[in-house]
PDB file of N, CA and C in Angstrom:
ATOM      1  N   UNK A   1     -27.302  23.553  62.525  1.00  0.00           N
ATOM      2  CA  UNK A   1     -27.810  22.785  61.412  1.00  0.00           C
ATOM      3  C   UNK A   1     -29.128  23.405  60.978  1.00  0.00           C
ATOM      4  N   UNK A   2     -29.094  23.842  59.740  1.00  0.00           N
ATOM      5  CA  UNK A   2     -30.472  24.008  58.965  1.00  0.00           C
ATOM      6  C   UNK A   2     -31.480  22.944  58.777  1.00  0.00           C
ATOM      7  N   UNK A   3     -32.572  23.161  59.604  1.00  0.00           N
ATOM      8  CA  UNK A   3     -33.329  21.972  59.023  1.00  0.00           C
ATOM      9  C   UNK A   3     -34.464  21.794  58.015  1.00  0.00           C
ATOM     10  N   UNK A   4     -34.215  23.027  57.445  1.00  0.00           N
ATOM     11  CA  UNK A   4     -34.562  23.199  55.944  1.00  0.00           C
ATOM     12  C   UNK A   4     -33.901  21.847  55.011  1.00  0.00           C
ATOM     13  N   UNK A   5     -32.405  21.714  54.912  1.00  0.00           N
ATOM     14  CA  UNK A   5     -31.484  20.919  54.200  1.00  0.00           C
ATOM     15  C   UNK A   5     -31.810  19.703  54.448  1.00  0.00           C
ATOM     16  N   UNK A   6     -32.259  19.405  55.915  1.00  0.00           N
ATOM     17  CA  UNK A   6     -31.883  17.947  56.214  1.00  0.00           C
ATOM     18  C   UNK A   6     -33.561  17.141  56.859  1.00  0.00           C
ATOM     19  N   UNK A   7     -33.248  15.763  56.651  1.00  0.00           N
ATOM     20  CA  UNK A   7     -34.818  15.263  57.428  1.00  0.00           C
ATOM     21  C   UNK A   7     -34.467  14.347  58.126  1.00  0.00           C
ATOM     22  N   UNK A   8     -35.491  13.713  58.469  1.00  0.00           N
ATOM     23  CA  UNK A   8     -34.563  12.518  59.332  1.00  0.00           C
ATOM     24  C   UNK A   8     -35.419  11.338  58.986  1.00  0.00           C
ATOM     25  N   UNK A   9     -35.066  10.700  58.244  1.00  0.00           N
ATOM     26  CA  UNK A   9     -35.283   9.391  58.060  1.00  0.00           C
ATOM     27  C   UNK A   9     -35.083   7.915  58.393  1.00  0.00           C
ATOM     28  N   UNK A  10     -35.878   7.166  59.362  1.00  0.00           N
ATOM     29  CA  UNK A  10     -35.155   6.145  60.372  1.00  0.00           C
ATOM     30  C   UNK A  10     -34.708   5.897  61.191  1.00  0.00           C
ATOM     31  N   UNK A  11     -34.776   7.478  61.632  1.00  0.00           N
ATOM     32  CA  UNK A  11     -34.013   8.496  63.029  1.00  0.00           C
ATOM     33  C   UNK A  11     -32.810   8.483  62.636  1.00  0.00           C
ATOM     34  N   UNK A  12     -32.197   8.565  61.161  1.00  0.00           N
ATOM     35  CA  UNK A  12     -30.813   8.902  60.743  1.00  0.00           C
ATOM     36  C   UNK A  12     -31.276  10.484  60.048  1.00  0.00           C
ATOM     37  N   UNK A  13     -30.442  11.506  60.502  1.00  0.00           N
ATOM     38  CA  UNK A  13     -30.405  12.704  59.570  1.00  0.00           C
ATOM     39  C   UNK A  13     -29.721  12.608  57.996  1.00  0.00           C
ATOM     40  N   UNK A  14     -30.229  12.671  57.372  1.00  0.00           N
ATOM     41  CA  UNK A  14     -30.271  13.025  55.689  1.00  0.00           C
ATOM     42  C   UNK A  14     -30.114  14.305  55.465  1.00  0.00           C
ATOM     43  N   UNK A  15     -29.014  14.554  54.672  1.00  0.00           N
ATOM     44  CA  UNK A  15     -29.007  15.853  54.111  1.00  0.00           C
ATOM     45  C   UNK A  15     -29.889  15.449  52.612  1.00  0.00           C
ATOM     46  N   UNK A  16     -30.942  16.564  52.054  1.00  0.00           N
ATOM     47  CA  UNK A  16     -32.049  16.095  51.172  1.00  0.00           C
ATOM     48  C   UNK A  16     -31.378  16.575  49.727  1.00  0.00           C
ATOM     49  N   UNK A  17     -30.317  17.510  49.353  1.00  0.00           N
ATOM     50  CA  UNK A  17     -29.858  18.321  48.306  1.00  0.00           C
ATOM     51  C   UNK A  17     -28.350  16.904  47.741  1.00  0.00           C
ATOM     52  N   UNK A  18     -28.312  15.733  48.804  1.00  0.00           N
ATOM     53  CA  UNK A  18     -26.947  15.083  48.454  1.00  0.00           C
ATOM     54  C   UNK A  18     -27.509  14.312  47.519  1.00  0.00           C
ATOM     55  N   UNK A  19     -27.052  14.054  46.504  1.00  0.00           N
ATOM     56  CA  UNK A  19     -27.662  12.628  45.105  1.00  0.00           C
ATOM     57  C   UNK A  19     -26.376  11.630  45.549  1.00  0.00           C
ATOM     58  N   UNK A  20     -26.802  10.533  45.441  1.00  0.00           N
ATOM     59  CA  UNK A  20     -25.574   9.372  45.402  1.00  0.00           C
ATOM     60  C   UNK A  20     -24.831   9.474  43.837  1.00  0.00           C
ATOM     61  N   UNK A  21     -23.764   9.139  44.465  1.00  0.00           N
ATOM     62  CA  UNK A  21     -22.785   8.829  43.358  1.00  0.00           C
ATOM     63  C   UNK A  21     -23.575   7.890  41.837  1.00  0.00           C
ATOM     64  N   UNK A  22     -23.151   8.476  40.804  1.00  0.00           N
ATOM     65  CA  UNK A  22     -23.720   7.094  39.572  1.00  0.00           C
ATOM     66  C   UNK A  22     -22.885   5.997  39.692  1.00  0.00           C
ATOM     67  N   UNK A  23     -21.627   6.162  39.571  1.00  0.00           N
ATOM     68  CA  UNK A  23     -20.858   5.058  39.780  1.00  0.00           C
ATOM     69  C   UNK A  23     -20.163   4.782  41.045  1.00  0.00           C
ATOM     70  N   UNK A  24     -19.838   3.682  41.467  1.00  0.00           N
ATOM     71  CA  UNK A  24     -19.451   3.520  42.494  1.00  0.00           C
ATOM     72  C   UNK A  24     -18.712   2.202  41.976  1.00  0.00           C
ATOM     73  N   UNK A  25     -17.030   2.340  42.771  1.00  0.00           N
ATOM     74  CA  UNK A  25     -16.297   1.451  42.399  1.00  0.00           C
ATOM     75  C   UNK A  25     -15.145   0.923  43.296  1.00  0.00           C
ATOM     76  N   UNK A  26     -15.354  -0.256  43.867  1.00  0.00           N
ATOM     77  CA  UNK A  26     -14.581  -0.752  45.098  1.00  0.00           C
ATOM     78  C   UNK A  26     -13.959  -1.778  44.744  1.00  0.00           C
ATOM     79  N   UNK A  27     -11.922  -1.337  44.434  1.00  0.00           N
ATOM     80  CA  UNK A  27     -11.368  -2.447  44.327  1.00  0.00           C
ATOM     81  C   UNK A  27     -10.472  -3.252  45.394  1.00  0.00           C
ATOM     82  N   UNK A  28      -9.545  -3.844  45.034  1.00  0.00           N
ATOM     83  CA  UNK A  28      -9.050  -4.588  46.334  1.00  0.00           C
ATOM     84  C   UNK A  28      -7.705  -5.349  45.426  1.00  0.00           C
ATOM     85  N   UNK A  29      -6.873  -5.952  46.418  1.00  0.00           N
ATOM     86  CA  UNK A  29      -5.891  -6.743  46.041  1.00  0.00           C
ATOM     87  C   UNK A  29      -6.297  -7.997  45.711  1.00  0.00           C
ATOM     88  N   UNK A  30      -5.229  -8.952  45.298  1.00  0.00           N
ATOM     89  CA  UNK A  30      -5.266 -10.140  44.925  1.00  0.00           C
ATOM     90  C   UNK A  30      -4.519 -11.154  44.391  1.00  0.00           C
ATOM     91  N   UNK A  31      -3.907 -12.589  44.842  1.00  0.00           N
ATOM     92  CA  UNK A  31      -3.050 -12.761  44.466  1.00  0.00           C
ATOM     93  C   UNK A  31      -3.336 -13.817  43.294  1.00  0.00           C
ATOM     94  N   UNK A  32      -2.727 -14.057  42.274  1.00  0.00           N
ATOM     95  CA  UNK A  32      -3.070 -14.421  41.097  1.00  0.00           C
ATOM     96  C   UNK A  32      -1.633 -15.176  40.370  1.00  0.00           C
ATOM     97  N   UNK A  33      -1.100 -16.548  40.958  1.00  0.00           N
ATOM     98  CA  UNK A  33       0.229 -17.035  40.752  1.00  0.00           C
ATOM     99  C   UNK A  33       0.932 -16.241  41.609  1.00  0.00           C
ATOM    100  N   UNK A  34       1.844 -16.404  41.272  1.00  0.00           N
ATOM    101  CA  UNK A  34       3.180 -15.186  41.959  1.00  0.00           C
ATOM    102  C   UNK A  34       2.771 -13.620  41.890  1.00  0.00           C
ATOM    103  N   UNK A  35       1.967 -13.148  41.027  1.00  0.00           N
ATOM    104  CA  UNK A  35       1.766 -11.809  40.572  1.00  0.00           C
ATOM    105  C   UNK A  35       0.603 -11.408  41.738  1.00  0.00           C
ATOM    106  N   UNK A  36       0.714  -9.883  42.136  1.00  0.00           N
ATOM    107  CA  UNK A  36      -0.424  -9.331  42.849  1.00  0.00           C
ATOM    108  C   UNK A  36      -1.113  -8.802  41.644  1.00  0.00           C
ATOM    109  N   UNK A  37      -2.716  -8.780  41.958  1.00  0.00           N
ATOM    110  CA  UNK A  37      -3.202  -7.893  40.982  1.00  0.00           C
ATOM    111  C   UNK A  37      -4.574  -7.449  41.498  1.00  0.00           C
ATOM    112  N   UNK A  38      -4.997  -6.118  40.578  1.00  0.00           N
ATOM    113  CA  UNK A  38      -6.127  -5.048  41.309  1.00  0.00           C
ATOM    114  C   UNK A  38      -7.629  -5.498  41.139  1.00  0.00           C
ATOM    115  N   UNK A  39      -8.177  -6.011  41.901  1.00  0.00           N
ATOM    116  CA  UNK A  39      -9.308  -6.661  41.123  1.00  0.00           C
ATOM    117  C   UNK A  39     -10.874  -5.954  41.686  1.00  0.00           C
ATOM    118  N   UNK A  40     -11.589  -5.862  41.023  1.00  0.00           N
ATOM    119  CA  UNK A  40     -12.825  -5.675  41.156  1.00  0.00           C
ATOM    120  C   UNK A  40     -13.558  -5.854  42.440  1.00  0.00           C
ATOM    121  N   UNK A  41     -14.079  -5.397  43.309  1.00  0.00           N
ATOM    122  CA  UNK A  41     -14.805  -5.945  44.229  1.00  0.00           C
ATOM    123  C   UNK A  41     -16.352  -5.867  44.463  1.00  0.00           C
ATOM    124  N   UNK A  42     -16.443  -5.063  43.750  1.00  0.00           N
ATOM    125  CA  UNK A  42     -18.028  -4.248  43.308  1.00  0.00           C
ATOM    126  C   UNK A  42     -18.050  -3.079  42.241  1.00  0.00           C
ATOM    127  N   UNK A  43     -19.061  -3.023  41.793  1.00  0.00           N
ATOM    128  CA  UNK A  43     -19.290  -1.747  41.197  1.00  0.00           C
ATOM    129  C   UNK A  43     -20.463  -1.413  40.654  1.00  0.00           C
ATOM    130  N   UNK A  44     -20.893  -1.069  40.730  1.00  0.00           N
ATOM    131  CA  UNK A  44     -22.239  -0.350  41.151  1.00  0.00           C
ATOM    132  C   UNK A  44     -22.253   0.886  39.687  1.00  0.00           C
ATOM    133  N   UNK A  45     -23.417   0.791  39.216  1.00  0.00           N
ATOM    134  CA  UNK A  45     -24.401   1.860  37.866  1.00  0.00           C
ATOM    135  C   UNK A  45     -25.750   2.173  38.672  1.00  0.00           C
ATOM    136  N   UNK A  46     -25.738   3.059  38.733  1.00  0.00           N
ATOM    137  CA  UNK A  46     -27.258   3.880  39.262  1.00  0.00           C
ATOM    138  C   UNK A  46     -27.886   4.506  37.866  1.00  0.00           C
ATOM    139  N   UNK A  47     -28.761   3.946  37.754  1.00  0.00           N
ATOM    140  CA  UNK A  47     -30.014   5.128  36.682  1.00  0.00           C
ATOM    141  C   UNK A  47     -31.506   4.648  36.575  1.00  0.00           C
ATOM    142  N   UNK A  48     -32.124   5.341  36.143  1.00  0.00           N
ATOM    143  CA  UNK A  48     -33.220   4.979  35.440  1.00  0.00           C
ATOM    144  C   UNK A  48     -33.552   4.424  34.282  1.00  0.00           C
ATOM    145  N   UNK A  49     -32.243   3.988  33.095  1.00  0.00           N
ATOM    146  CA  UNK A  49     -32.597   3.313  32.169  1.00  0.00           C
ATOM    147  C   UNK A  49     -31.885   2.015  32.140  1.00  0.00           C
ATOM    148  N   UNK A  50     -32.300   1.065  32.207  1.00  0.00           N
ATOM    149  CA  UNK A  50     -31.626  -0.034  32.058  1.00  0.00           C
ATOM    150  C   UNK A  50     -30.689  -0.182  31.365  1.00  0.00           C
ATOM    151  N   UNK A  51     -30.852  -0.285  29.263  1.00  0.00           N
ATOM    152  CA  UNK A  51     -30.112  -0.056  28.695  1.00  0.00           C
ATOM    153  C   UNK A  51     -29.046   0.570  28.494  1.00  0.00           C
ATOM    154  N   UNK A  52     -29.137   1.483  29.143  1.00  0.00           N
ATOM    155  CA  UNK A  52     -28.215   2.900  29.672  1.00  0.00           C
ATOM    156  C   UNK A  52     -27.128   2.447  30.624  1.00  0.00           C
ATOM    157  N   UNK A  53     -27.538   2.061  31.597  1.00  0.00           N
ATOM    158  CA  UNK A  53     -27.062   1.342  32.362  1.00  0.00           C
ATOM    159  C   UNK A  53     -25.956   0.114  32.074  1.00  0.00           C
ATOM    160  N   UNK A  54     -26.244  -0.554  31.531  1.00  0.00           N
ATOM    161  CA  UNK A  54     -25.650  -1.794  31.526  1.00  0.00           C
ATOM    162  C   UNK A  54     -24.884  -1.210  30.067  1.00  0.00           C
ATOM    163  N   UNK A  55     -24.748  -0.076  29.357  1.00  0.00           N
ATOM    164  CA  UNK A  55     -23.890   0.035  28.144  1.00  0.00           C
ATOM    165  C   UNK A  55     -23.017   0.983  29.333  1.00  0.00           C
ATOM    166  N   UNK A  56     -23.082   1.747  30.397  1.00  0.00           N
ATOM    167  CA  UNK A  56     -22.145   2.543  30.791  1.00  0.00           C
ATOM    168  C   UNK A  56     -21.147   1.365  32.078  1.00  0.00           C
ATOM    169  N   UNK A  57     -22.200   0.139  32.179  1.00  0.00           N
ATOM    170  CA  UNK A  57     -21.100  -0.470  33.114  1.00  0.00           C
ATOM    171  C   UNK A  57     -19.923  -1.365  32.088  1.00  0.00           C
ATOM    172  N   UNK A  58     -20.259  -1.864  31.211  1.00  0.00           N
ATOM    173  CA  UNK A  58     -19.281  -2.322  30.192  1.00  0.00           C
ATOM    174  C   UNK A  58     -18.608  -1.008  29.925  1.00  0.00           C
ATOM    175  N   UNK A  59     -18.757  -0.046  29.573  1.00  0.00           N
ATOM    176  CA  UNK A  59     -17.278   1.135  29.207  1.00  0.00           C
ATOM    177  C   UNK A  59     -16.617   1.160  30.774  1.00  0.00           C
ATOM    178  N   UNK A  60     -17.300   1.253  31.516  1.00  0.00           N
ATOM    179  CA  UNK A  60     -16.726   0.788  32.850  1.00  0.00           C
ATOM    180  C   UNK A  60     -15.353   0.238  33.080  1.00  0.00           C
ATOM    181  N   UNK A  61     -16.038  -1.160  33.018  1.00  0.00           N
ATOM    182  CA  UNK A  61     -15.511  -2.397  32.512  1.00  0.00           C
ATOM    183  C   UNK A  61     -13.959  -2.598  31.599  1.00  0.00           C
ATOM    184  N   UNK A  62     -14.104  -1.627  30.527  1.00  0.00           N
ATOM    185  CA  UNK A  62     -13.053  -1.532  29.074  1.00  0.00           C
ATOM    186  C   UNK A  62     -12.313  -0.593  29.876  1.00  0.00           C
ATOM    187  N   UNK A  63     -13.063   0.213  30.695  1.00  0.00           N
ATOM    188  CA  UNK A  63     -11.977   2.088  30.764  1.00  0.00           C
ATOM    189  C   UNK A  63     -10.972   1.099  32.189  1.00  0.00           C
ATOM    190  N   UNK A  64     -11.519   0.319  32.965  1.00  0.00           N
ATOM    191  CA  UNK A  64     -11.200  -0.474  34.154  1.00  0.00           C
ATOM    192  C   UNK A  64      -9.568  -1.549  33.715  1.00  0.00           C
ATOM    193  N   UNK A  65     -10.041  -2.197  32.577  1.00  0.00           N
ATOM    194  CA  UNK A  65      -9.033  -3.135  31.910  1.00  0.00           C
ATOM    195  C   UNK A  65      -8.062  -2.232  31.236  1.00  0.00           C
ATOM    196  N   UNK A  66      -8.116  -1.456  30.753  1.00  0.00           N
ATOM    197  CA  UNK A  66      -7.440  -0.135  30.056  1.00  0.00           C
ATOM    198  C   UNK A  66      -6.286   0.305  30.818  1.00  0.00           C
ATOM    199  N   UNK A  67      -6.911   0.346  32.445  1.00  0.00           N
ATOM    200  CA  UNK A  67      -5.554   1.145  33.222  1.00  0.00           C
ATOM    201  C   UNK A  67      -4.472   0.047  33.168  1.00  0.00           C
ATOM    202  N   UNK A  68      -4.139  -0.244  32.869  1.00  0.00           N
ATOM    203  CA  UNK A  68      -2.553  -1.541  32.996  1.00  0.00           C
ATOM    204  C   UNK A  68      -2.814  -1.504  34.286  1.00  0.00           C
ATOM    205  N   UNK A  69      -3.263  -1.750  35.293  1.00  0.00           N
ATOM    206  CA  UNK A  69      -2.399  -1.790  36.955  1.00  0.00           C
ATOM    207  C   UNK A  69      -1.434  -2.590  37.661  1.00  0.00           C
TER     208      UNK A  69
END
């Protein structure tokens, strides 16, 4: 291990070059009447602009309802 790349923070090793994901999206099952269906469980927008933010979690949102599942 290079420890140029990595630090240790918390006494957990960090690689320092990894960025987190912008979106992050965790769905799950669900039953809904007789029908199963794919539902939301989180989802997560990372940025620095708010506005920004909350217009890319609604396309989210539309691109999410969009897939028929």
């Amino acid at each position: 291990m290079n420890m140029t790349d990595y630090t240790v923070k918390n006494g957990a090793v960090v690689r320092e070059d990894v960025k987190p994901y912008k979106y992050e999206l965790e769905v799950g099952h669900s039953k809904s009447g007789s029908d199963h269906v794919i539902v939301i469980k989180s989802l997560k927008v990372r940025g620095d602009d708010l506005a920004e933010s909350l217009a890319e979690l609604k396309a989210a949102l539309r691109a999410f309802r969009e897939m028929n599942l």
